[in-house]
C-alpha atoms as a PDB file:
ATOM      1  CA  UNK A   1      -4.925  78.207  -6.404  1.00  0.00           C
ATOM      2  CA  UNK A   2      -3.438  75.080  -8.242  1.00  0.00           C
ATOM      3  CA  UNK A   3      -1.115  72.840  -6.462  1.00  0.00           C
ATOM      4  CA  UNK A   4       1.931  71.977  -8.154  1.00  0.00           C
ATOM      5  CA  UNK A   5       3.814  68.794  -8.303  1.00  0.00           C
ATOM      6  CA  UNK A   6       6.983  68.673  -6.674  1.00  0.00           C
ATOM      7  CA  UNK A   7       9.903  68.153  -9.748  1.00  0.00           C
ATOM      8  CA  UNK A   8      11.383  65.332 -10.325  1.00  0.00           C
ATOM      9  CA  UNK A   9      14.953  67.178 -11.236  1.00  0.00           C
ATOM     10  CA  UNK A  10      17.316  64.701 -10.198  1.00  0.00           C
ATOM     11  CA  UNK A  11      16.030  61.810  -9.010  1.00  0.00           C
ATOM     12  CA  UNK A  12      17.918  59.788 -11.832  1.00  0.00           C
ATOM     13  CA  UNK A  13      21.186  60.600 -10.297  1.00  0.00           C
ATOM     14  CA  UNK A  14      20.008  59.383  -6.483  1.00  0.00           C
ATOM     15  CA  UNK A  15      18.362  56.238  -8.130  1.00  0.00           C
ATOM     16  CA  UNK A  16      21.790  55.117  -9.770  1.00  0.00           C
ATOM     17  CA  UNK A  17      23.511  56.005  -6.411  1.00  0.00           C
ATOM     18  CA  UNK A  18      21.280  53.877  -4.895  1.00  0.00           C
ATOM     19  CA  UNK A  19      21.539  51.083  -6.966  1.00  0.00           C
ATOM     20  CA  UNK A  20      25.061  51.195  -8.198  1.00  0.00           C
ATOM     21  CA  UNK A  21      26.534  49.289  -5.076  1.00  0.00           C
ATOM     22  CA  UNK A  22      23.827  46.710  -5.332  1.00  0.00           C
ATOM     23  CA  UNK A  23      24.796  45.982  -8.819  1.00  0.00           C
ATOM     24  CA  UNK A  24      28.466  45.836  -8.109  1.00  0.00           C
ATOM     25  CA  UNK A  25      27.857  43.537  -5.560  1.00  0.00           C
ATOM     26  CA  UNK A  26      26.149  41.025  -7.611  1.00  0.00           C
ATOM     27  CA  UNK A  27      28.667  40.836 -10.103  1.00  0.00           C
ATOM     28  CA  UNK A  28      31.211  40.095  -7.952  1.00  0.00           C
ATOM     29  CA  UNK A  29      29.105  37.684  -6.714  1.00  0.00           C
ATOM     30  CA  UNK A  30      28.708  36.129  -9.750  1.00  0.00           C
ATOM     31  CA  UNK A  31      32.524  35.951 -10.602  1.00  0.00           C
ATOM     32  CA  UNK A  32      33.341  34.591  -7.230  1.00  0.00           C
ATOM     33  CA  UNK A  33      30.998  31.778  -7.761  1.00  0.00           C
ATOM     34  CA  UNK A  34      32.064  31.666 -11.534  1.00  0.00           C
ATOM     35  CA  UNK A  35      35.865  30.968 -10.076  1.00  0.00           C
ATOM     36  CA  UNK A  36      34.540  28.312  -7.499  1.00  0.00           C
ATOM     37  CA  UNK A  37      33.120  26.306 -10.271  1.00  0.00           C
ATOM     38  CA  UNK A  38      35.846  26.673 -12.485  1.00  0.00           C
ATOM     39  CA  UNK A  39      38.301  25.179  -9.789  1.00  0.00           C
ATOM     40  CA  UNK A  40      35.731  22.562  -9.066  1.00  0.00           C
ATOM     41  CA  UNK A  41      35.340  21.149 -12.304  1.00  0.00           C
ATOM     42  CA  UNK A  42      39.126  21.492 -12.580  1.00  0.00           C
ATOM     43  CA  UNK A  43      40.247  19.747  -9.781  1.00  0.00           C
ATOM     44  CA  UNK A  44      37.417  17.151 -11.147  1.00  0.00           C
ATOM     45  CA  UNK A  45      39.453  16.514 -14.430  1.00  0.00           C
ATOM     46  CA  UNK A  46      42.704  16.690 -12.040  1.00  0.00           C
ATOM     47  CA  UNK A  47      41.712  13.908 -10.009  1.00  0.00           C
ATOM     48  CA  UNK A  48      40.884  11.702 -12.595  1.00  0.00           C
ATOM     49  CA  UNK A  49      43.603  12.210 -14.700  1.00  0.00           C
ATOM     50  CA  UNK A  50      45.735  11.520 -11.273  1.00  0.00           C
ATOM     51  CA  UNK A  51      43.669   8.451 -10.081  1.00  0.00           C
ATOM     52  CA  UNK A  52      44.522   7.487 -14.339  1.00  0.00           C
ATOM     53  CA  UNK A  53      48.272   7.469 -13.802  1.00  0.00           C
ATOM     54  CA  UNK A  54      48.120   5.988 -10.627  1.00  0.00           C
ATOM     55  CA  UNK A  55      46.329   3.092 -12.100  1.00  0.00           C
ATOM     56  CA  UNK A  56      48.627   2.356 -13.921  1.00  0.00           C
ATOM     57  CA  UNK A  57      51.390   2.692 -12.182  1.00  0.00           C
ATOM     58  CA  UNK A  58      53.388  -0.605 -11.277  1.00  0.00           C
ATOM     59  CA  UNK A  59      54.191  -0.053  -7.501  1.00  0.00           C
ATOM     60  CA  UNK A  60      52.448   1.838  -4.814  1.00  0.00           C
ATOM     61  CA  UNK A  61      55.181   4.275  -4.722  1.00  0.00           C
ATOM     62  CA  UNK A  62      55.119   4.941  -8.600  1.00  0.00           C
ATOM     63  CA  UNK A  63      51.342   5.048  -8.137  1.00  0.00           C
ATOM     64  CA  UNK A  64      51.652   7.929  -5.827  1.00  0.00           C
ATOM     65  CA  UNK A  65      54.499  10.010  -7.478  1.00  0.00           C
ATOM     66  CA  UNK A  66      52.323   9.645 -10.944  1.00  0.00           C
ATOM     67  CA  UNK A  67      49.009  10.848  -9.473  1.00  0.00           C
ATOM     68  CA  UNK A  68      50.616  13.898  -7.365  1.00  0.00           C
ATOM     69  CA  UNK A  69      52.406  14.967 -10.867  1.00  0.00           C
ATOM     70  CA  UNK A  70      49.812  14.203 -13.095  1.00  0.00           C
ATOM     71  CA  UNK A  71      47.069  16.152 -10.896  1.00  0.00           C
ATOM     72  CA  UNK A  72      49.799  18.803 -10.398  1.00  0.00           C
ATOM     73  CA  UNK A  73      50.540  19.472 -14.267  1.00  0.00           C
ATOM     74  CA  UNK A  74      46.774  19.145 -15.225  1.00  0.00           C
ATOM     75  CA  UNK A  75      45.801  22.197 -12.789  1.00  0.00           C
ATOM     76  CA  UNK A  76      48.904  23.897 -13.613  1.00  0.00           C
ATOM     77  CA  UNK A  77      47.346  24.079 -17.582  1.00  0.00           C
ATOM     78  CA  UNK A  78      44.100  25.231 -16.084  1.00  0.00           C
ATOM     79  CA  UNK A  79      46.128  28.519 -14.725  1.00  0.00           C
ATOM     80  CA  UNK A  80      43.954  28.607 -11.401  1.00  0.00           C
ATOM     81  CA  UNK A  81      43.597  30.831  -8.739  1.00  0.00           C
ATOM     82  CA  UNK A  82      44.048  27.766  -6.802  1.00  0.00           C
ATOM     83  CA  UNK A  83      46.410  27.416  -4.199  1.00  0.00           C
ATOM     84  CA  UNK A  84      48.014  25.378  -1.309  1.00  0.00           C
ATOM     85  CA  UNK A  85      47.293  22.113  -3.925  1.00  0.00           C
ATOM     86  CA  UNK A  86      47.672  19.028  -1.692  1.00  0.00           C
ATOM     87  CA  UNK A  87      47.273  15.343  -3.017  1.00  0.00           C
ATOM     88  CA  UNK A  88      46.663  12.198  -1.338  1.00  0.00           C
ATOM     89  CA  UNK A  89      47.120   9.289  -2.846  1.00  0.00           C
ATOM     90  CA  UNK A  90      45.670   5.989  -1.137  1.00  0.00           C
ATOM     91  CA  UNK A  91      46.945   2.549  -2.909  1.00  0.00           C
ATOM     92  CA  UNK A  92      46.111   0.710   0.358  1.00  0.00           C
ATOM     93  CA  UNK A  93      43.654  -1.526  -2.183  1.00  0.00           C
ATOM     94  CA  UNK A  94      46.639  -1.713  -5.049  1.00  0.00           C
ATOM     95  CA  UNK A  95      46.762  -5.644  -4.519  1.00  0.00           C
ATOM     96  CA  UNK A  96      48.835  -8.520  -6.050  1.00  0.00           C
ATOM     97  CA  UNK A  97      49.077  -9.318  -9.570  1.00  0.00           C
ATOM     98  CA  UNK A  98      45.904 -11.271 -10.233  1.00  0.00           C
ATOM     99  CA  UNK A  99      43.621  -9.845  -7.458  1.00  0.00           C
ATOM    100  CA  UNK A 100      41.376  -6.791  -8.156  1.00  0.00           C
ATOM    101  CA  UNK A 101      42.999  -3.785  -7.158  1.00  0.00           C
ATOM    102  CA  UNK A 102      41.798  -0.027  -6.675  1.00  0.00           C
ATOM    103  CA  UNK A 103      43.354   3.554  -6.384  1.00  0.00           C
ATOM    104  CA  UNK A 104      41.935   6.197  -4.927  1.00  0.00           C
ATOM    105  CA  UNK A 105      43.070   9.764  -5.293  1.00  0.00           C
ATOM    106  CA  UNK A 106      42.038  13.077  -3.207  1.00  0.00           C
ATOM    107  CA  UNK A 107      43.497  16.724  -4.571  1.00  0.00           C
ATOM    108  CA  UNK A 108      42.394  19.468  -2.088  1.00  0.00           C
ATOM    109  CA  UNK A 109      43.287  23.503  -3.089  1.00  0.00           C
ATOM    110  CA  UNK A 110      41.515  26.722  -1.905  1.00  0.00           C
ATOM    111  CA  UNK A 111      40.074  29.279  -4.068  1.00  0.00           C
ATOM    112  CA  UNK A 112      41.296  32.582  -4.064  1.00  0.00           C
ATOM    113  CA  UNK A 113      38.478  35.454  -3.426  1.00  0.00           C
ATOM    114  CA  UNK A 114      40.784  37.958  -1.409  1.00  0.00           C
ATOM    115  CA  UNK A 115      40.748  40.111  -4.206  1.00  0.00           C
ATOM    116  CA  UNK A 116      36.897  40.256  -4.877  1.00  0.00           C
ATOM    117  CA  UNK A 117      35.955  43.156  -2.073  1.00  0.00           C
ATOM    118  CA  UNK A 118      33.013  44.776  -1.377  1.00  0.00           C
ATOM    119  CA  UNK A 119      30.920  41.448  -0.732  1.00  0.00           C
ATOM    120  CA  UNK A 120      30.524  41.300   3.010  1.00  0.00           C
ATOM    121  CA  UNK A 121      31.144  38.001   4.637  1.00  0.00           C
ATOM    122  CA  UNK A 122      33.501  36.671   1.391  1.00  0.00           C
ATOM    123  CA  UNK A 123      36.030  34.821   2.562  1.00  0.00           C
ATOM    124  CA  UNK A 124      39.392  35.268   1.463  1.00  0.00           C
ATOM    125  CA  UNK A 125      39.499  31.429   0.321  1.00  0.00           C
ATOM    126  CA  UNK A 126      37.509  28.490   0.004  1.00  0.00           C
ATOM    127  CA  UNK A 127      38.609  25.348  -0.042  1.00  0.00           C
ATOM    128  CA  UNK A 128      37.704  22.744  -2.486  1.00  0.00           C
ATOM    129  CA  UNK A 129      38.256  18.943  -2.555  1.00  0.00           C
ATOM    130  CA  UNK A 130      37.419  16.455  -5.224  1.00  0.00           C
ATOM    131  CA  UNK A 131      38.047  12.284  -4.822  1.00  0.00           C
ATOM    132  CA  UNK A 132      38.278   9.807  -7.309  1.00  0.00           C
ATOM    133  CA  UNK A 133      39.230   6.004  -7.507  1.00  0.00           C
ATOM    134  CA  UNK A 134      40.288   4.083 -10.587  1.00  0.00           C
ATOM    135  CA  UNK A 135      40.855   0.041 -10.946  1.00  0.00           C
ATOM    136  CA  UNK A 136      43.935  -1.157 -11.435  1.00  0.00           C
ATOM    137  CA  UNK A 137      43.718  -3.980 -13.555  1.00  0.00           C
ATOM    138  CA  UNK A 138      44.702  -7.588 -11.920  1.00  0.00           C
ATOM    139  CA  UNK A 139      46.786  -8.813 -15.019  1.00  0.00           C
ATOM    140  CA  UNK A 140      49.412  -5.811 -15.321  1.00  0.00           C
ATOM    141  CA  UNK A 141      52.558  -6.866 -14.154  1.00  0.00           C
ATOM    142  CA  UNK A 142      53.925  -5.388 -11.083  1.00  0.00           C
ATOM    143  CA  UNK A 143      57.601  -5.228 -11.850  1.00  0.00           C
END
């Protein structure tokens, strides 16, 4: 008597049932870490481009209106799923004409993942916070 292998008739199909949630998982994985770094290296450009215009700004107050619009427009162009976008703008160091002065600019905005299920442990958003300072120079008038 000859013993016969069991078939293999199907197996395939359980296989791909098997792995199909595994796979699914790691590609929205991948975009929600994709989306982090995109708002990262957004807010990155934002900042500077808001520490920038506060630079050169001529009075704290300017300073700060500049940097919260300029870091405001520049994200708006990135079209984000960023939100709750929050600037601070610190011109504590702006000093007098003819000292050294600096500016110092913080943009904070959470990341939305709420619509990336299926990950356990996701978040619904992360938040994400960039600094940058910029010199204003000593000469500039202040008028």
């Amino acid at each position: 008597m000859t013993l016969r292998r069991p078939s293999d008739t199907g197996s395939a199909a359980v296989e791909l049932a098997v792995l199909t949630p595994m796979l699914l998982m790691i590609i929205m994985f991948s975009v929600a870490v994709g989306r982090i770094l995109t708002a990262d290296l957004a807010l990155v450009q934002a900042t500077t481009a808001a520490a920038r215009a506060a630079s050169l700004a001529r009075t704290p107050g300017a300073a700060h209106s500049a940097a919260t619009r300029v870091g405001a427009q520049v994200l708006a162009e990135q079209e984000l799923a960023c939100h709750g976008i929050q600037a601070q703008v610190d011109t504590g160091r702006f000093g007098a004409v003819g000292l050294p002065g600096h500016v110092t600019v913080t943009l904070r905005c959470t990341v939305s993942l709420s619509d990336l299920t299926g990950i356990p442990g996701l978040p619904a958003g992360l938040p994400v916070q960039k600094t940058f300072g910029s010199p204003v120079d000593p000469f500039r008038s202040r008028t």
